[in-house]
N, C-alpha and C. Protein backbone atom coordinates (compact mmCIF):
# COMPACT_ATOMS: atom_id res chain seq x y z
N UNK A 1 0.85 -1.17 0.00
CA UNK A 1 0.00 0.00 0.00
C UNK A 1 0.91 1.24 0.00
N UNK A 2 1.15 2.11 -0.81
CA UNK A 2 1.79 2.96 -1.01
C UNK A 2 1.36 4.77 0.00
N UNK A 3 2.47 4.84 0.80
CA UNK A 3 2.39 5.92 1.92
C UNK A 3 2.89 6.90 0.99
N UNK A 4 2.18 7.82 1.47
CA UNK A 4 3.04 9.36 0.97
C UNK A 4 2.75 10.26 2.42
N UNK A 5 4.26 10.90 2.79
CA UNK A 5 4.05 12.01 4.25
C UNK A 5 4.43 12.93 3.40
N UNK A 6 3.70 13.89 3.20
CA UNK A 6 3.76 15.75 3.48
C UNK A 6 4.44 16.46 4.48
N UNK A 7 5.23 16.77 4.17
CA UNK A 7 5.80 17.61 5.30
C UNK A 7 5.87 19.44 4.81
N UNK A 8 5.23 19.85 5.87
CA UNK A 8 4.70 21.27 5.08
C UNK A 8 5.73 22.81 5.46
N UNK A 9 6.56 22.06 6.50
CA UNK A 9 7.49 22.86 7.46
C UNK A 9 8.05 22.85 7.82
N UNK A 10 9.28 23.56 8.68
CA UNK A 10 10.58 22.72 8.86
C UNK A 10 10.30 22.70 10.22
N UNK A 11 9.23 22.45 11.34
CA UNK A 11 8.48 22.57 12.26
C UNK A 11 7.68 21.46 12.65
N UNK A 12 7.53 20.68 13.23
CA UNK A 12 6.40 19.71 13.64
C UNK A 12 5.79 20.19 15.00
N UNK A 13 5.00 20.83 14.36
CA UNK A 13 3.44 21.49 15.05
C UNK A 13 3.78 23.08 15.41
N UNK A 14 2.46 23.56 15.87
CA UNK A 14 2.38 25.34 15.79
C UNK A 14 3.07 25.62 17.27
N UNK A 15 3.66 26.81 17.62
CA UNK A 15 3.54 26.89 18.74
C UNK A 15 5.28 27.74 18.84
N UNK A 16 5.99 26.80 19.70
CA UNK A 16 7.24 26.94 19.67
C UNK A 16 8.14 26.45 18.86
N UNK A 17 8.81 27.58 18.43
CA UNK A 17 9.74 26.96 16.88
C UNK A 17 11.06 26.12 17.62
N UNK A 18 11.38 26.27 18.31
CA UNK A 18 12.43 25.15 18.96
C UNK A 18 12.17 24.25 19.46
N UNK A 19 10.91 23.65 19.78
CA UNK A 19 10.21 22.63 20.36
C UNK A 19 10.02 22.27 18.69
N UNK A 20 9.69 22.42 18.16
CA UNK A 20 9.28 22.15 17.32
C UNK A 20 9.81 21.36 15.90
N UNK A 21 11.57 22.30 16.03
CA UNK A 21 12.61 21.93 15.26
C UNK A 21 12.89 20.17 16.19
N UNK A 22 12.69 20.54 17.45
CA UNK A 22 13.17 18.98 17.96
C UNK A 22 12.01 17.49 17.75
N UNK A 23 11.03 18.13 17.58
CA UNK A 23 10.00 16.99 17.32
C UNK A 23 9.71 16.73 15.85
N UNK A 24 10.70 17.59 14.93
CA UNK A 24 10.29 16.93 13.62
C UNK A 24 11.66 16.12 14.07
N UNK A 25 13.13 16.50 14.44
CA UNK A 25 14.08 15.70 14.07
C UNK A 25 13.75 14.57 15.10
N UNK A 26 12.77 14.43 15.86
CA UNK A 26 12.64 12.77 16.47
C UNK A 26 11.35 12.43 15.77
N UNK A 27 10.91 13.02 14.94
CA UNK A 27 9.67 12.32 13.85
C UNK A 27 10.88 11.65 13.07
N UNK A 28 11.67 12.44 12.24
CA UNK A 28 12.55 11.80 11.23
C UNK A 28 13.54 10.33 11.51
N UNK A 29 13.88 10.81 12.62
CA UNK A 29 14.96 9.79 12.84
C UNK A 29 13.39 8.31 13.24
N UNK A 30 12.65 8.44 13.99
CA UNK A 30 12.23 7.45 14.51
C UNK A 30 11.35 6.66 13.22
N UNK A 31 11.00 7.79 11.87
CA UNK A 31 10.50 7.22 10.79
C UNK A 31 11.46 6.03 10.47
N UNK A 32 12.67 6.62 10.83
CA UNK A 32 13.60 5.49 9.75
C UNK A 32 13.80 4.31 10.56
N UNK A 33 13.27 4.26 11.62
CA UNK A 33 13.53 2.91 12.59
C UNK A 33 12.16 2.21 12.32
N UNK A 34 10.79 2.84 11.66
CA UNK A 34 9.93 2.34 11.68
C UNK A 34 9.82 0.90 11.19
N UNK A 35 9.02 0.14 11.56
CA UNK A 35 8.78 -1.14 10.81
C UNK A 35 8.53 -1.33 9.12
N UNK A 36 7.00 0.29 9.34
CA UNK A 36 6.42 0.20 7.95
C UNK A 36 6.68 2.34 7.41
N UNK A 37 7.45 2.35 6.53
CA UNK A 37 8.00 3.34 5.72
C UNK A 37 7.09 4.06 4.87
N UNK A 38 7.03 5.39 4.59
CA UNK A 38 6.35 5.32 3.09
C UNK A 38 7.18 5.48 2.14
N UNK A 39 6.57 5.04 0.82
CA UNK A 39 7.27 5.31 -0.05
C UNK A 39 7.87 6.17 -0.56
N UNK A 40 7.60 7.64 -0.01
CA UNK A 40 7.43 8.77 -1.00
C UNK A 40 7.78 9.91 0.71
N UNK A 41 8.67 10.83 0.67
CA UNK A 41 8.41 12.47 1.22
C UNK A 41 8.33 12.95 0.67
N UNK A 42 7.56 14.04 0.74
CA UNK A 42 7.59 15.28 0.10
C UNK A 42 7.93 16.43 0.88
N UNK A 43 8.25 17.50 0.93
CA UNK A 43 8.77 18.64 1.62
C UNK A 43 8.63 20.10 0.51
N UNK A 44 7.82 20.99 1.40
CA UNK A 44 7.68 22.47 0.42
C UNK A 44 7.50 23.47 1.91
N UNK A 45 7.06 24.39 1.20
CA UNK A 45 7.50 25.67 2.07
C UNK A 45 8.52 25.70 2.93
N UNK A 46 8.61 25.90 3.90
CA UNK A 46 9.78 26.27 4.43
C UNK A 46 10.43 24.79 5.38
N UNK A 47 9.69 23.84 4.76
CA UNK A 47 10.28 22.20 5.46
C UNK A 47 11.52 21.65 4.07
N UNK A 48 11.46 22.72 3.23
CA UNK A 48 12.81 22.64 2.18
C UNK A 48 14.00 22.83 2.88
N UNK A 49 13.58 23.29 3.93
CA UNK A 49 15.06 24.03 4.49
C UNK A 49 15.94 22.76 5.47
N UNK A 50 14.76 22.05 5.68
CA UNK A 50 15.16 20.48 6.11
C UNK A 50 16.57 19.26 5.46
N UNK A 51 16.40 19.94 4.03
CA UNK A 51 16.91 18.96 3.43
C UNK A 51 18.30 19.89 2.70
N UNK A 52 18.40 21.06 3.34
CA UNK A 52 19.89 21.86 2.45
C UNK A 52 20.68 21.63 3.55
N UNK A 53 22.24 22.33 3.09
CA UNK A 53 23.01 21.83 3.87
C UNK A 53 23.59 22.43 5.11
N UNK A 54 23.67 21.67 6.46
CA UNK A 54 23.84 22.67 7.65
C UNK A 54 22.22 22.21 8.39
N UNK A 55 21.22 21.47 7.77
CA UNK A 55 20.29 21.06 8.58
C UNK A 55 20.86 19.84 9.62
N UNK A 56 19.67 20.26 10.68
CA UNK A 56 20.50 18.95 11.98
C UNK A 56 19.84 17.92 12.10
N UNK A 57 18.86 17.65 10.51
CA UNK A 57 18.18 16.30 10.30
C UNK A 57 18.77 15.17 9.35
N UNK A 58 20.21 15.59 8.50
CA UNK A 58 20.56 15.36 7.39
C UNK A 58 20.93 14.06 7.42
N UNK A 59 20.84 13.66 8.78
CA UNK A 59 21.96 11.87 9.34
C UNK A 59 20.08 11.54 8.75
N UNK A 60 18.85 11.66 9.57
CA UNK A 60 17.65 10.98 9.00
C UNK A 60 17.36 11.16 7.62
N UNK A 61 17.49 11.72 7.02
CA UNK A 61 16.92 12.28 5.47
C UNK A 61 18.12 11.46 4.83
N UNK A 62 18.86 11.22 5.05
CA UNK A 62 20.55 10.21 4.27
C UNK A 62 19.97 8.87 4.91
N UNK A 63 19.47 8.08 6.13
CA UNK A 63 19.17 7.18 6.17
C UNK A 63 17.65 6.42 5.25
N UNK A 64 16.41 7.57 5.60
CA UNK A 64 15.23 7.68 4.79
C UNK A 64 16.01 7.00 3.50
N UNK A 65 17.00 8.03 2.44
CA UNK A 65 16.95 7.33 1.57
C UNK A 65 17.38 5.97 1.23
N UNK A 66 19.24 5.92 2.13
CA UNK A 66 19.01 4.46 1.91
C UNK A 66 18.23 3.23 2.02
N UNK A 67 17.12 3.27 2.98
CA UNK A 67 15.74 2.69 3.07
C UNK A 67 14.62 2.31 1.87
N UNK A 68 15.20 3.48 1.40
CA UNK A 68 14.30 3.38 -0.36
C UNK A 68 13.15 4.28 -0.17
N UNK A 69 13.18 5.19 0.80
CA UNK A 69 12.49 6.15 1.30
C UNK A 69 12.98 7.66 -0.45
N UNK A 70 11.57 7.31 -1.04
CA UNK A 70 12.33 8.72 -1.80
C UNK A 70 11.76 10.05 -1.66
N UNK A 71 12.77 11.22 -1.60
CA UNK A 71 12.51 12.21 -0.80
C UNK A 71 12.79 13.37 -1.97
N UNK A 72 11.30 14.54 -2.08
CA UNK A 72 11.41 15.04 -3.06
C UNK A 72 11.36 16.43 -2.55
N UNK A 73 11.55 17.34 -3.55
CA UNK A 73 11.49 19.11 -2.70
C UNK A 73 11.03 19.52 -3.24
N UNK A 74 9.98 20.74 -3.00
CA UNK A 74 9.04 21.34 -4.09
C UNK A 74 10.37 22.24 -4.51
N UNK A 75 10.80 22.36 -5.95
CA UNK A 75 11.91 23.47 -6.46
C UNK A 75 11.35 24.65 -6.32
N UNK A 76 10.00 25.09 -6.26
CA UNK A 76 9.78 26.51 -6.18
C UNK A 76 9.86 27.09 -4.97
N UNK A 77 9.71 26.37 -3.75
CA UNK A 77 10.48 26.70 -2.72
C UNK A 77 11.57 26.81 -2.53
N UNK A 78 12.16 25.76 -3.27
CA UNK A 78 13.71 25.79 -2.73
C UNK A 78 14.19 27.28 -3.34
N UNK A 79 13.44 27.48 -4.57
CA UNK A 79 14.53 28.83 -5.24
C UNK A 79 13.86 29.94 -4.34
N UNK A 80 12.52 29.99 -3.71
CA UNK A 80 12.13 30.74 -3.02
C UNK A 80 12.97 31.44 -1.87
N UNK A 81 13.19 30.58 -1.08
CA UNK A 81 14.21 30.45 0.25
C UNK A 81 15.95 30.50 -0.62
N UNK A 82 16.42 30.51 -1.60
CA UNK A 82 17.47 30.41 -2.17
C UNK A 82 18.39 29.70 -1.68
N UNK A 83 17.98 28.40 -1.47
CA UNK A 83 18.68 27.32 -1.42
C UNK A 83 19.15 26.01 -2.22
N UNK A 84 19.04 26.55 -3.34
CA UNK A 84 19.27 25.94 -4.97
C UNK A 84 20.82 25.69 -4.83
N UNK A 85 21.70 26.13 -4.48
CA UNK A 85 23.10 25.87 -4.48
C UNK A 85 23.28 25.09 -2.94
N UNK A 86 22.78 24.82 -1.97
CA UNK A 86 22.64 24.56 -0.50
C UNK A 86 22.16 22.97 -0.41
N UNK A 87 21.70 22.81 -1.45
CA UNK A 87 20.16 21.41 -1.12
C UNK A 87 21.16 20.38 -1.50
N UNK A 88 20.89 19.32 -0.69
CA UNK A 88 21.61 17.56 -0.61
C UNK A 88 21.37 17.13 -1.88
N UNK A 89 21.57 16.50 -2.49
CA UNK A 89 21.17 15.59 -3.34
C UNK A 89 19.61 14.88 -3.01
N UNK A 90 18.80 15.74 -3.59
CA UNK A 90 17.27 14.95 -3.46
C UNK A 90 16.52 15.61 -4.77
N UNK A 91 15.24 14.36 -5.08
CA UNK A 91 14.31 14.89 -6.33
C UNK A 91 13.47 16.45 -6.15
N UNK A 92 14.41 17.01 -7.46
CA UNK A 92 13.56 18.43 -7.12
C UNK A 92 12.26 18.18 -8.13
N UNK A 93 11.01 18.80 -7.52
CA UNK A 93 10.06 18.32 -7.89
C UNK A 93 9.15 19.93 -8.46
N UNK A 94 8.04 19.80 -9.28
CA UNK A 94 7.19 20.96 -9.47
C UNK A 94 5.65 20.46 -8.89
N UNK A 95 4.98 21.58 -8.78
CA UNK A 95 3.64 21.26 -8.03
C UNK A 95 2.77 20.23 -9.60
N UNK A 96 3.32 19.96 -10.41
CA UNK A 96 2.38 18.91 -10.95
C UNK A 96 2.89 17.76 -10.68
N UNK A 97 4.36 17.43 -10.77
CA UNK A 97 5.18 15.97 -9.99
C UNK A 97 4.16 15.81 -8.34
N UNK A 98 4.52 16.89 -8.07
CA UNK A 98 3.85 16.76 -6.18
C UNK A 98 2.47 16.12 -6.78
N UNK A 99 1.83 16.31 -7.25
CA UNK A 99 -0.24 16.42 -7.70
C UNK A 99 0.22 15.35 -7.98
N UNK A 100 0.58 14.49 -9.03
CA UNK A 100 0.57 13.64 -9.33
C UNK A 100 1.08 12.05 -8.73
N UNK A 101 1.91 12.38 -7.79
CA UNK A 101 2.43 11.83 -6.19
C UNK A 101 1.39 11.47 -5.25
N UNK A 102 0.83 12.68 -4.91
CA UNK A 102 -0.19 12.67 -4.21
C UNK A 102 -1.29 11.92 -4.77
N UNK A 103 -1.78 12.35 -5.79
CA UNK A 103 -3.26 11.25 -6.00
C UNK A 103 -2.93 9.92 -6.81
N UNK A 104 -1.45 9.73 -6.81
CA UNK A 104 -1.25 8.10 -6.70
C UNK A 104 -1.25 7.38 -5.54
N UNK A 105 -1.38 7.94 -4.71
CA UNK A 105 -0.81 7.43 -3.08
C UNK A 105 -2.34 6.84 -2.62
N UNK A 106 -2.06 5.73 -1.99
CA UNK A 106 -3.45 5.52 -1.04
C UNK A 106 -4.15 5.65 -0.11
N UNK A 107 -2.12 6.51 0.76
CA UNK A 107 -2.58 7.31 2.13
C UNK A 107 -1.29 8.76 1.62
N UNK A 108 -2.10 9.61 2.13
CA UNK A 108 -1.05 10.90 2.65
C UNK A 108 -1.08 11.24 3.76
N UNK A 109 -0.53 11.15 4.26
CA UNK A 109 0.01 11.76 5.78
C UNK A 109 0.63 13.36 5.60
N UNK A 110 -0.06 14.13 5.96
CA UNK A 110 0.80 15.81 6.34
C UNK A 110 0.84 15.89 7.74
N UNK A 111 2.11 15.92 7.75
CA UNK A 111 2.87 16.68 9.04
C UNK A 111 3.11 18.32 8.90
């Protein structure tokens, strides 16, 4: 059954942005210990900033992929935030790749 997680921010949940930076990087890391994976991340607005370089999630997002976890970035964010020269090696994607991701999937999960 094919998973897709959304990740909409470089934040997991509203509130406090340093609480917050720490509960996505123990979402990430504990994804990759999970039993059952999805197939697919996605990452846009400012959860692009997750995946350039100097983020303190980059050990989970490098494990995700060896997992077969594939991890994509909306590019219009990334050039947004100007992190086009900054970003890891991951699929840069446009909002019709994302659309088309998404309504192949059988679950989406947004974080």
């Amino acid at each position: 059954m094919k998973k897709t997680i959304l990740i909409t921010s470089e934040f997991l949940g509203q509130g406090d942005d340093e609480l917050g930076a720490v509960l996505m990087g123990s979402f990430l890391r504990k994804l990759c210990t999970a039993e059952t994976r999805p197939k697919e991340i996605i990452f846009y607005n400012s959860a692009v900033k997750l995946l350039a370089e100097g983020s303190a999630v980059l050990d989970a997002i490098e494990m995700l992929t060896k997992k077969g976890v594939g991890i994509t970035a909306c590019g219009t964010c990334v050039n947004h935030f100007g992190l086009a020269d900054k970003m890891e090696p991951v699929n840069m994607g446009d909002m019709a790749g994302i659309i088309n991701e998404l309504m192949s999937s059988k679950h989406v999960v947004t974080v």
